[in-house]
N, C-alpha and C. Protein backbone atom coordinates (compact mmCIF):
# COMPACT_ATOMS: atom_id res chain seq x y z
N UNK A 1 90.72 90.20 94.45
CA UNK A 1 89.29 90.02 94.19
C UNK A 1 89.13 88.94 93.12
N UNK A 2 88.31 87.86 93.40
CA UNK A 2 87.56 87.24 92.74
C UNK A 2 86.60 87.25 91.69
N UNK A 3 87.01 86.63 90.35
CA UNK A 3 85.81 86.83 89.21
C UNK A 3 84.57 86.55 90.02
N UNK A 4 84.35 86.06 90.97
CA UNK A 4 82.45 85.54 91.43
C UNK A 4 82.40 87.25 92.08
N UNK A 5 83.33 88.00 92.39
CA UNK A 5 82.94 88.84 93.12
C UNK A 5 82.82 90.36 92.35
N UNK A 6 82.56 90.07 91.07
CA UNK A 6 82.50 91.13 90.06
C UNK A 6 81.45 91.10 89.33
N UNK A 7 80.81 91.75 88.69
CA UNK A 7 80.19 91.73 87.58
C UNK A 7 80.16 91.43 86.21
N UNK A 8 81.51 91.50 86.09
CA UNK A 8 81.82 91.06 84.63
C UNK A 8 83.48 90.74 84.93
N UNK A 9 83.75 90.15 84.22
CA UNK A 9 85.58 90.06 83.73
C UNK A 9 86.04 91.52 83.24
N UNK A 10 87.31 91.54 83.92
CA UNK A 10 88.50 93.02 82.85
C UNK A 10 88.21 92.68 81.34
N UNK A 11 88.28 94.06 80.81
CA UNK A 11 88.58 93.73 79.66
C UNK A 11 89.36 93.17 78.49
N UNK A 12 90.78 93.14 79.64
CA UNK A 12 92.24 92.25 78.87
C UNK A 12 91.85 90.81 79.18
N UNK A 13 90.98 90.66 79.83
CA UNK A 13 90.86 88.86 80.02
C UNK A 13 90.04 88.46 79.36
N UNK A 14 88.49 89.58 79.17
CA UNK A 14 87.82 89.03 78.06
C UNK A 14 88.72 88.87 76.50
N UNK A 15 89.25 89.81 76.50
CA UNK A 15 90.31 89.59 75.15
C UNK A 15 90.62 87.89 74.75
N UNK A 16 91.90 87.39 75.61
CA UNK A 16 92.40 86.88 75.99
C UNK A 16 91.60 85.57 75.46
N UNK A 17 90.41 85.95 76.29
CA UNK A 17 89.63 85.07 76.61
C UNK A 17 89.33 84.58 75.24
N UNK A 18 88.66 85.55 74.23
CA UNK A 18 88.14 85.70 72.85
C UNK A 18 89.28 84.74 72.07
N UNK A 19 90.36 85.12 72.30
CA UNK A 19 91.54 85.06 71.08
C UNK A 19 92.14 83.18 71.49
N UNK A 20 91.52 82.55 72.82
CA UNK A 20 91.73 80.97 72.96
C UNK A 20 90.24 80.54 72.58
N UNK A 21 89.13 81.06 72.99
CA UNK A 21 88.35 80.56 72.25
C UNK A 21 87.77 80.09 71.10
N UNK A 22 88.37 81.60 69.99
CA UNK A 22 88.56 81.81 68.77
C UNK A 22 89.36 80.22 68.17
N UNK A 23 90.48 80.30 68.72
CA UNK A 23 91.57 79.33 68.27
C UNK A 23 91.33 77.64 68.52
N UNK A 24 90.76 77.54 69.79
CA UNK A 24 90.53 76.08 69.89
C UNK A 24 89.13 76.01 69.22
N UNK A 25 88.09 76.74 69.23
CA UNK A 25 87.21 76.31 68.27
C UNK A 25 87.52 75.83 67.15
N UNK A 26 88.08 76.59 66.14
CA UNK A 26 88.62 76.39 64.91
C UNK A 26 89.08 75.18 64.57
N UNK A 27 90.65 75.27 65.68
CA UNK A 27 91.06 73.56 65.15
C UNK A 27 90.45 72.76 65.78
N UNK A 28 89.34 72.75 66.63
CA UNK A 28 88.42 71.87 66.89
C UNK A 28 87.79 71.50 65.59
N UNK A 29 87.25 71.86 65.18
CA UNK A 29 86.21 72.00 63.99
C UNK A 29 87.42 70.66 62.88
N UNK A 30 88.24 71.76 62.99
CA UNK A 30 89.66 71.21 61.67
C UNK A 30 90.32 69.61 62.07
N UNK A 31 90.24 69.37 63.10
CA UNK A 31 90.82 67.79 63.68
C UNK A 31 89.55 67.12 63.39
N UNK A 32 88.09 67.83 64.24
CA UNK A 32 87.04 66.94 63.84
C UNK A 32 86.85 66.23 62.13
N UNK A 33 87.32 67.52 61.26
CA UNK A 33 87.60 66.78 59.86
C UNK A 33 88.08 65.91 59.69
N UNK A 34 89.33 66.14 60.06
CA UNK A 34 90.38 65.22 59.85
C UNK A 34 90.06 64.00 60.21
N UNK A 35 89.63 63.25 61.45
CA UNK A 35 90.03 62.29 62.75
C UNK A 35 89.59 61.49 61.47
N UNK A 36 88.95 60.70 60.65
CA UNK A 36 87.93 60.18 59.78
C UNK A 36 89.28 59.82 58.99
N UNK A 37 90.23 60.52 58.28
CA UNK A 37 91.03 60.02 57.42
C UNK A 37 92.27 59.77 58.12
N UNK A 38 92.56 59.94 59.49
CA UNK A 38 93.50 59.36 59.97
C UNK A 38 93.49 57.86 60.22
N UNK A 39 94.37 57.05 59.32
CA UNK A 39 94.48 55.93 59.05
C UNK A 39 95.62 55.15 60.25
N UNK A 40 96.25 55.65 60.69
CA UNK A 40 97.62 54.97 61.95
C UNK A 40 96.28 55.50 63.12
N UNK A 41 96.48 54.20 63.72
CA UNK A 41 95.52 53.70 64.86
C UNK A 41 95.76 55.07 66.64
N UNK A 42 97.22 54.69 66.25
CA UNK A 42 97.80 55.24 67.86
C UNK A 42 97.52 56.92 67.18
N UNK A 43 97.99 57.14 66.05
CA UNK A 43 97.74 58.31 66.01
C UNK A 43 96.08 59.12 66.05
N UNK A 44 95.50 58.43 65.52
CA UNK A 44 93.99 58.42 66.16
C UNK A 44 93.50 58.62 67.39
N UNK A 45 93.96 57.69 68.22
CA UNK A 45 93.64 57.81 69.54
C UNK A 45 94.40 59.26 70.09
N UNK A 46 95.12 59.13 69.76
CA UNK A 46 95.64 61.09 70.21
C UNK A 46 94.99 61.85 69.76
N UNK A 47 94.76 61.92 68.26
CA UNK A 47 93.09 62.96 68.03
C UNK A 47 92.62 62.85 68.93
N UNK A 48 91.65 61.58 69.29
CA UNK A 48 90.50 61.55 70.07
C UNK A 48 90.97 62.05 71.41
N UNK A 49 91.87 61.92 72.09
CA UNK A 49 91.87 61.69 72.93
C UNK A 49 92.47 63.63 73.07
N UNK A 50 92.91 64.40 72.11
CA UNK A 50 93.16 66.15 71.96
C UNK A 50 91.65 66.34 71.49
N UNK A 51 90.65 65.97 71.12
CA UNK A 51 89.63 66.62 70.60
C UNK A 51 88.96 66.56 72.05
N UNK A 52 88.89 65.12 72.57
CA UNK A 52 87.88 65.39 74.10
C UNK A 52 88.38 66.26 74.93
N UNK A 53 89.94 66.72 75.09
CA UNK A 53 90.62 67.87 75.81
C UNK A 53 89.92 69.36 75.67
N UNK A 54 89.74 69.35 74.18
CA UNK A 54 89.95 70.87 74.00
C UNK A 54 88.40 70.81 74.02
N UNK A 55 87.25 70.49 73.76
CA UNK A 55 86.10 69.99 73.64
C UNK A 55 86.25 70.36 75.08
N UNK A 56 86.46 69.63 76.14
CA UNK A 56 86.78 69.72 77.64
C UNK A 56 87.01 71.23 78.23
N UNK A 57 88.00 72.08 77.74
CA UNK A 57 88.50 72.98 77.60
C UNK A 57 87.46 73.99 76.87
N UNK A 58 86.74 74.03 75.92
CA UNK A 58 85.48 74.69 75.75
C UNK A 58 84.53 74.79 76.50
N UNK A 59 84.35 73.41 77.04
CA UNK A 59 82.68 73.65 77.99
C UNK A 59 83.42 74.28 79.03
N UNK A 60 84.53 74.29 79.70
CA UNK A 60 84.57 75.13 81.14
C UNK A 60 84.94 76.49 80.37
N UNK A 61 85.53 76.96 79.18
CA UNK A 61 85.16 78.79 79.01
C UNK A 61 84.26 78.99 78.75
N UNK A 62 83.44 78.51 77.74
CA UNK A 62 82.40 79.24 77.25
C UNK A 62 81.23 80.07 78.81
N UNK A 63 81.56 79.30 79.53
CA UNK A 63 80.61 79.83 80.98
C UNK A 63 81.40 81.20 81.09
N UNK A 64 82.13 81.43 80.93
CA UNK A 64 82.96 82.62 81.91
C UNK A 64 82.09 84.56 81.02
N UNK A 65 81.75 83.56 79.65
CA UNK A 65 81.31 84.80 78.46
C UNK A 65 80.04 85.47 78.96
N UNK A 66 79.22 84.82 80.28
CA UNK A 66 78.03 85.26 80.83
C UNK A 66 78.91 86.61 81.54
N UNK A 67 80.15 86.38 81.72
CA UNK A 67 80.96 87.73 82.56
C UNK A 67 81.50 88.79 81.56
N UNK A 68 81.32 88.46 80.44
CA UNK A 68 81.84 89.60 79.34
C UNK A 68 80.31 90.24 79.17
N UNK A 69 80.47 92.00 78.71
CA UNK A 69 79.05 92.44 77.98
C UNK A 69 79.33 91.99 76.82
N UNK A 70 77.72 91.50 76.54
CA UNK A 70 77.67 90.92 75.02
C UNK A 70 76.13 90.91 75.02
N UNK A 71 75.77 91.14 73.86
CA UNK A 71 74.26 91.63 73.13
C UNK A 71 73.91 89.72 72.60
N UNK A 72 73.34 89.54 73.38
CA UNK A 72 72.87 87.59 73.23
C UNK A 72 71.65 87.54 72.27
N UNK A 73 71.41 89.10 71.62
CA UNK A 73 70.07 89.52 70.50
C UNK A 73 70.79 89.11 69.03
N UNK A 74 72.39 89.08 68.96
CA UNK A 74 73.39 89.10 67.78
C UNK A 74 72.59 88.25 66.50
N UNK A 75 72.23 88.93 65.37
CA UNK A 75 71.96 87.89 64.56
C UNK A 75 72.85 86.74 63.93
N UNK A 76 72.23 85.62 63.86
CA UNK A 76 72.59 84.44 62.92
C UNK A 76 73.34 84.89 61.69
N UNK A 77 74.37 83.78 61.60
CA UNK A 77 74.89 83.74 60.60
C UNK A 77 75.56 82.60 60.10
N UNK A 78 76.23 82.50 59.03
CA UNK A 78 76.67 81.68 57.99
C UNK A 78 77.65 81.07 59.08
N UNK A 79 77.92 80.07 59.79
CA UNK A 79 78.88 80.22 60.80
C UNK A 79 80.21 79.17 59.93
N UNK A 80 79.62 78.22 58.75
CA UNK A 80 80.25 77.38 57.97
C UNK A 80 81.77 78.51 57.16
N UNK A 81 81.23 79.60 57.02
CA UNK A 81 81.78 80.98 56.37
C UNK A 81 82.72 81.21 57.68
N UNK A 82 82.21 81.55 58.45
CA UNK A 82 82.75 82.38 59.57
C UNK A 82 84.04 81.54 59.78
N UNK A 83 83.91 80.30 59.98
CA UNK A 83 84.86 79.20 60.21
C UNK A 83 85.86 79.10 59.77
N UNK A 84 85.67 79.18 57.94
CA UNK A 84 86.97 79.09 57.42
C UNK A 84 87.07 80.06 57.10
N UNK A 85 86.52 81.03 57.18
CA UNK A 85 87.80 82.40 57.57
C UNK A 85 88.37 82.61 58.60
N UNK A 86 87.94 81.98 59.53
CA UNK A 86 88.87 82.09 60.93
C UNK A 86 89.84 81.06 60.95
N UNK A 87 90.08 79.94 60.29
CA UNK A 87 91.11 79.34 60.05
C UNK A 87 91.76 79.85 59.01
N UNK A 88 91.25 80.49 58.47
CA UNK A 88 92.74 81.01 57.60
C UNK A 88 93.13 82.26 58.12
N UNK A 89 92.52 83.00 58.77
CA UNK A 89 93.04 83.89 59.58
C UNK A 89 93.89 83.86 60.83
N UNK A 90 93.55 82.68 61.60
CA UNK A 90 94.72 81.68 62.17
C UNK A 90 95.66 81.00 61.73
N UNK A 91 95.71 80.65 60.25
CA UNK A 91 96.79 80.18 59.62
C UNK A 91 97.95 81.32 59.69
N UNK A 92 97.13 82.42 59.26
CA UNK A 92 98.37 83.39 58.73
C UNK A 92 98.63 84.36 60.16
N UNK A 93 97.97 84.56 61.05
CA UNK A 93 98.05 85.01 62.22
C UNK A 93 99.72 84.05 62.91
N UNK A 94 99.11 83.00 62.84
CA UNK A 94 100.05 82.42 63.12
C UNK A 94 101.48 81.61 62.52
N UNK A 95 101.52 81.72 61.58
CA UNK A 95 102.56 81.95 60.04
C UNK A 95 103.02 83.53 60.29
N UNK A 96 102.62 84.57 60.52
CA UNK A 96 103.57 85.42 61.04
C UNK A 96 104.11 85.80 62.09
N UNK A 97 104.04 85.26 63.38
CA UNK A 97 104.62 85.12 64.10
C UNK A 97 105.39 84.08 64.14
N UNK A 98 105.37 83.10 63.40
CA UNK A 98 106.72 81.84 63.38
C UNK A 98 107.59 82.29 62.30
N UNK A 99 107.10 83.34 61.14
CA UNK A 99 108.05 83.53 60.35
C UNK A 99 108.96 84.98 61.05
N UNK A 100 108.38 85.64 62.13
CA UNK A 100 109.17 86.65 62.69
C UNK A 100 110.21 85.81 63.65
N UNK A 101 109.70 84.78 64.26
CA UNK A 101 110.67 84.43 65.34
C UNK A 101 111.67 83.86 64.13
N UNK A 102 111.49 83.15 63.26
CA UNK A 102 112.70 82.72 62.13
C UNK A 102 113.50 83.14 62.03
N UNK A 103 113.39 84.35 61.50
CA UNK A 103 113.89 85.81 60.74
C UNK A 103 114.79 85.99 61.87
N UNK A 104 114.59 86.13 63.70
CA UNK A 104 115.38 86.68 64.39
C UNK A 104 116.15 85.38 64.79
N UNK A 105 116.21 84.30 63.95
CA UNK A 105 117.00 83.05 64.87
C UNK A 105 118.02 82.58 63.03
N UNK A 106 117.87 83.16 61.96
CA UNK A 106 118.69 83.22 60.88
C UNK A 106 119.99 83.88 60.80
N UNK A 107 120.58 83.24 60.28
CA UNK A 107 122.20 84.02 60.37
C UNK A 107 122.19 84.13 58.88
N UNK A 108 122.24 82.96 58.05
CA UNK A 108 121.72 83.45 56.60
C UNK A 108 121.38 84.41 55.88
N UNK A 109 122.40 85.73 55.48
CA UNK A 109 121.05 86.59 54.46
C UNK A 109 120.20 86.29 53.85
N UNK A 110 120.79 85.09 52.75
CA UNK A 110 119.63 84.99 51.62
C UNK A 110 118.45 84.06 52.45
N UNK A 111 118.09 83.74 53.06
CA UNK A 111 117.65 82.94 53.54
C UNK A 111 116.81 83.81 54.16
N UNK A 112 117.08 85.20 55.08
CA UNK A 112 116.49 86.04 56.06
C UNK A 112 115.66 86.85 55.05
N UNK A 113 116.61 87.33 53.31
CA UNK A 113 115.60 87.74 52.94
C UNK A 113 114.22 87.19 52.37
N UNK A 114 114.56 86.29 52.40
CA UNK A 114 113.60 85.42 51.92
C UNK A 114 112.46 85.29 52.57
N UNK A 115 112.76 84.96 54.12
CA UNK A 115 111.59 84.69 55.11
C UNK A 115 110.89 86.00 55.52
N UNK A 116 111.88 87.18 54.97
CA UNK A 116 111.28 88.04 55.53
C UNK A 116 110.07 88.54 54.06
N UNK A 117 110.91 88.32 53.17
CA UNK A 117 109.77 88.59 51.89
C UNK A 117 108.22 87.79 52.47
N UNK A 118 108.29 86.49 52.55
CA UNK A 118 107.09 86.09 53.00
C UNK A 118 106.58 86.15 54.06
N UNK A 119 107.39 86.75 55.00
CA UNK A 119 106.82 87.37 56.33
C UNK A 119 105.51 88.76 55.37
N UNK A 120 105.90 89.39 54.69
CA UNK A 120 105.53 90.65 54.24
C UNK A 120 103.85 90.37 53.24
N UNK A 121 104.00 88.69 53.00
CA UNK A 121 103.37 88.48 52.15
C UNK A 121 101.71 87.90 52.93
N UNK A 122 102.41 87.54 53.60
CA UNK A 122 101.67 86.85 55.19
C UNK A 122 100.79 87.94 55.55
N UNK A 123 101.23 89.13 55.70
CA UNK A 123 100.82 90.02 56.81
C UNK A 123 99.45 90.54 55.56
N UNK A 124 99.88 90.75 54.35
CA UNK A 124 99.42 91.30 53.43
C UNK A 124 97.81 90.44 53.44
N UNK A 125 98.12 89.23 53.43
CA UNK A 125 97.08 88.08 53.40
C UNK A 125 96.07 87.92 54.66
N UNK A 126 97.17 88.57 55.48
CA UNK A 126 96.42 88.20 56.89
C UNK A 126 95.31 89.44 57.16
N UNK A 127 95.81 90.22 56.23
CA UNK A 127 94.92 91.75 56.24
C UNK A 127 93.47 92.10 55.17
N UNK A 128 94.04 91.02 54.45
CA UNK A 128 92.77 90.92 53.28
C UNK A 128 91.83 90.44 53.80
N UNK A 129 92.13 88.84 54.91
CA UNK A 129 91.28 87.95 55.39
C UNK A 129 90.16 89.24 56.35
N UNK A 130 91.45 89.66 57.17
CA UNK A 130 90.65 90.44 58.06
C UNK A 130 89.17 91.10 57.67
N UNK A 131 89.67 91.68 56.70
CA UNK A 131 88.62 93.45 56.23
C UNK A 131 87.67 91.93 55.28
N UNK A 132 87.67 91.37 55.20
CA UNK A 132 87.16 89.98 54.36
C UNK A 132 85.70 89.80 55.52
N UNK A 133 86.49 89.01 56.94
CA UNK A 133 85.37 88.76 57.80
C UNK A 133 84.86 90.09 58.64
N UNK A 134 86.00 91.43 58.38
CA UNK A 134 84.93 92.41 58.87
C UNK A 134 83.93 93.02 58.11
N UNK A 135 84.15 93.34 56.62
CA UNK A 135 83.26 93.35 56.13
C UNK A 135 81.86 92.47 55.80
N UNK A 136 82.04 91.55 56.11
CA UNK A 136 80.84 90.26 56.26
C UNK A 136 80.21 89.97 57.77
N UNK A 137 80.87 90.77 58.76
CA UNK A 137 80.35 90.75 59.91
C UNK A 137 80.93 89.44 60.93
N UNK A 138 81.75 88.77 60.19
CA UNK A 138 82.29 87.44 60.89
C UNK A 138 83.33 87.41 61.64
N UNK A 139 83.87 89.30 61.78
CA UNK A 139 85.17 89.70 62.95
C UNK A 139 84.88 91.22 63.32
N UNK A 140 83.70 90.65 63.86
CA UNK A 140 83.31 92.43 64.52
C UNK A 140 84.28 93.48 65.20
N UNK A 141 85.77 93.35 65.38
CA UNK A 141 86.64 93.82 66.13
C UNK A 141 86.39 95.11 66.80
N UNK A 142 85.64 96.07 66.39
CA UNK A 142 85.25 97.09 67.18
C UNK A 142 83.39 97.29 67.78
N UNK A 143 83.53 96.27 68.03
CA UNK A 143 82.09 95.72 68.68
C UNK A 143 82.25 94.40 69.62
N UNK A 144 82.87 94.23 70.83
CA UNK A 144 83.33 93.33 71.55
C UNK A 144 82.24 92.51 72.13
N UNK A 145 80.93 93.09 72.02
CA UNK A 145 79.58 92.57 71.84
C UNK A 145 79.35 91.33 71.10
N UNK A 146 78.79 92.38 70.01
CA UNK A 146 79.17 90.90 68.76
C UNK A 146 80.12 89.94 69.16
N UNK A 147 81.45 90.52 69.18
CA UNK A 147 82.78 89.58 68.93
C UNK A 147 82.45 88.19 70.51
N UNK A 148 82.19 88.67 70.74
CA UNK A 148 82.01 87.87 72.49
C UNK A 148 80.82 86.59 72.01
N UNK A 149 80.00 87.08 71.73
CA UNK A 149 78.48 86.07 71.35
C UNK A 149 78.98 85.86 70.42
N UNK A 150 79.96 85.76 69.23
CA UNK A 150 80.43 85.25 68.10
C UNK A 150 80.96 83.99 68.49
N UNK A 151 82.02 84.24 69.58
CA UNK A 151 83.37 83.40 70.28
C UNK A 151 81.98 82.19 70.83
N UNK A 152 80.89 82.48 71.65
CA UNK A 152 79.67 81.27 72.49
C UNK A 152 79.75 80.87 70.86
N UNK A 153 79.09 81.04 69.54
CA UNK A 153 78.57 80.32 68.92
C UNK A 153 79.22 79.90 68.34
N UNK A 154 80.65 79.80 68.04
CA UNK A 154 82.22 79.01 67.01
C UNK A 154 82.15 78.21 68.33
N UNK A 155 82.14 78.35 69.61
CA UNK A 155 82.73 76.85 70.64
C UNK A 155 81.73 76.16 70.67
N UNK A 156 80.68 76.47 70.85
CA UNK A 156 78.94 75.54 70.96
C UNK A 156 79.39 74.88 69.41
N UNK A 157 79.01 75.36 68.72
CA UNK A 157 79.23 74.82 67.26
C UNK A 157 80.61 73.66 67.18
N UNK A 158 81.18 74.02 67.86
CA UNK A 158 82.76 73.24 67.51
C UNK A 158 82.49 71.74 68.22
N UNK A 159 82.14 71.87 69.54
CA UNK A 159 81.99 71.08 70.83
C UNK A 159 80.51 70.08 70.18
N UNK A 160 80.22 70.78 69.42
CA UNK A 160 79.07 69.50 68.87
C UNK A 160 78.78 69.29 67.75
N UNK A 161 79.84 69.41 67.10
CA UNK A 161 80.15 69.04 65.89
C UNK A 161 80.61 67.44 65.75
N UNK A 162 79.86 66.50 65.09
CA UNK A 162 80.73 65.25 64.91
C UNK A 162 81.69 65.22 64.06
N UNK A 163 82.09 64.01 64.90
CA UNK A 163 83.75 63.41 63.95
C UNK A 163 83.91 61.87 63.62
């Protein structure tokens, strides 16, 4: 069966769905900073030329979120806030999973304990951020509502954002 032939998307795909949207918004937003002080020419044109991708790559998901339930009543918010807590919550989201795959590719003790100390330190950080944007309403995680109409307004926002 066909998504046209459903009412909404599964719920592991809306997930899914949330957690690439989440992510290319962000470093959308974060390259759009950047592209401005990138000074090497060729390397520029690869910005531009990864920002119109993922930009590209936004406008065809964001359609699919009409197939998730989501409350489109969600109030406004600080989305400048929302942003960089979701990049630093992607920083360290993803800083602990490169410091776990480390840890299992080290032969080194001192070295393993090491990565694993800041594996520990990561997670710690990555947990503050969390209860940070859930308490401020900027990672509704047990409201997939919210979280869904959150994910439309970080890609709308990202996708027309200049650079």
């Amino acid at each position: 069966m066909d998504y046209q032939q459903t009412a909404t998307l599964a719920w592991h795909e809306s997930l899914e769905l949330h957690e690439i949207v989440v992510f290319q918004s962000t470093c959308l937003v974060s390259m759009k900073q950047k592209y401005p002080n990138v000074s090497n020419q060729q390397l520029k044109g690869l910005y531009k030329e990864v920002i119109l991708a993922v930009e590209q790559n936004l406008t065809e998901l964001l359609p699919f979120y009409q197939f998730v339930p989501n409350d489109t009543n969600y109030e406004s918010r600080d989305l400048d806030t929302s942003f960089f807590s979701a990049d630093l919550l992607i920083f360290l989201k993803t800083s602990i999973r490169n410091y776990s795959v480390a840890i299992t590719e080290t032969a080194t003790h001192e070295l393993r304990v090491i990565l694993t100390n800041q594996l520990i330190k990561a997670i710690n950080a990555q947990e503050k951020v969390f209860q940070f944007m859930y308490r401020n309403g900027y990672y509704p995680a047990y409201d997939l509502e919210k979280l869904f109409t959150n994910d439309v307004k970080l890609g709308t926002k990202a996708i027309k954002k200049k650079y």
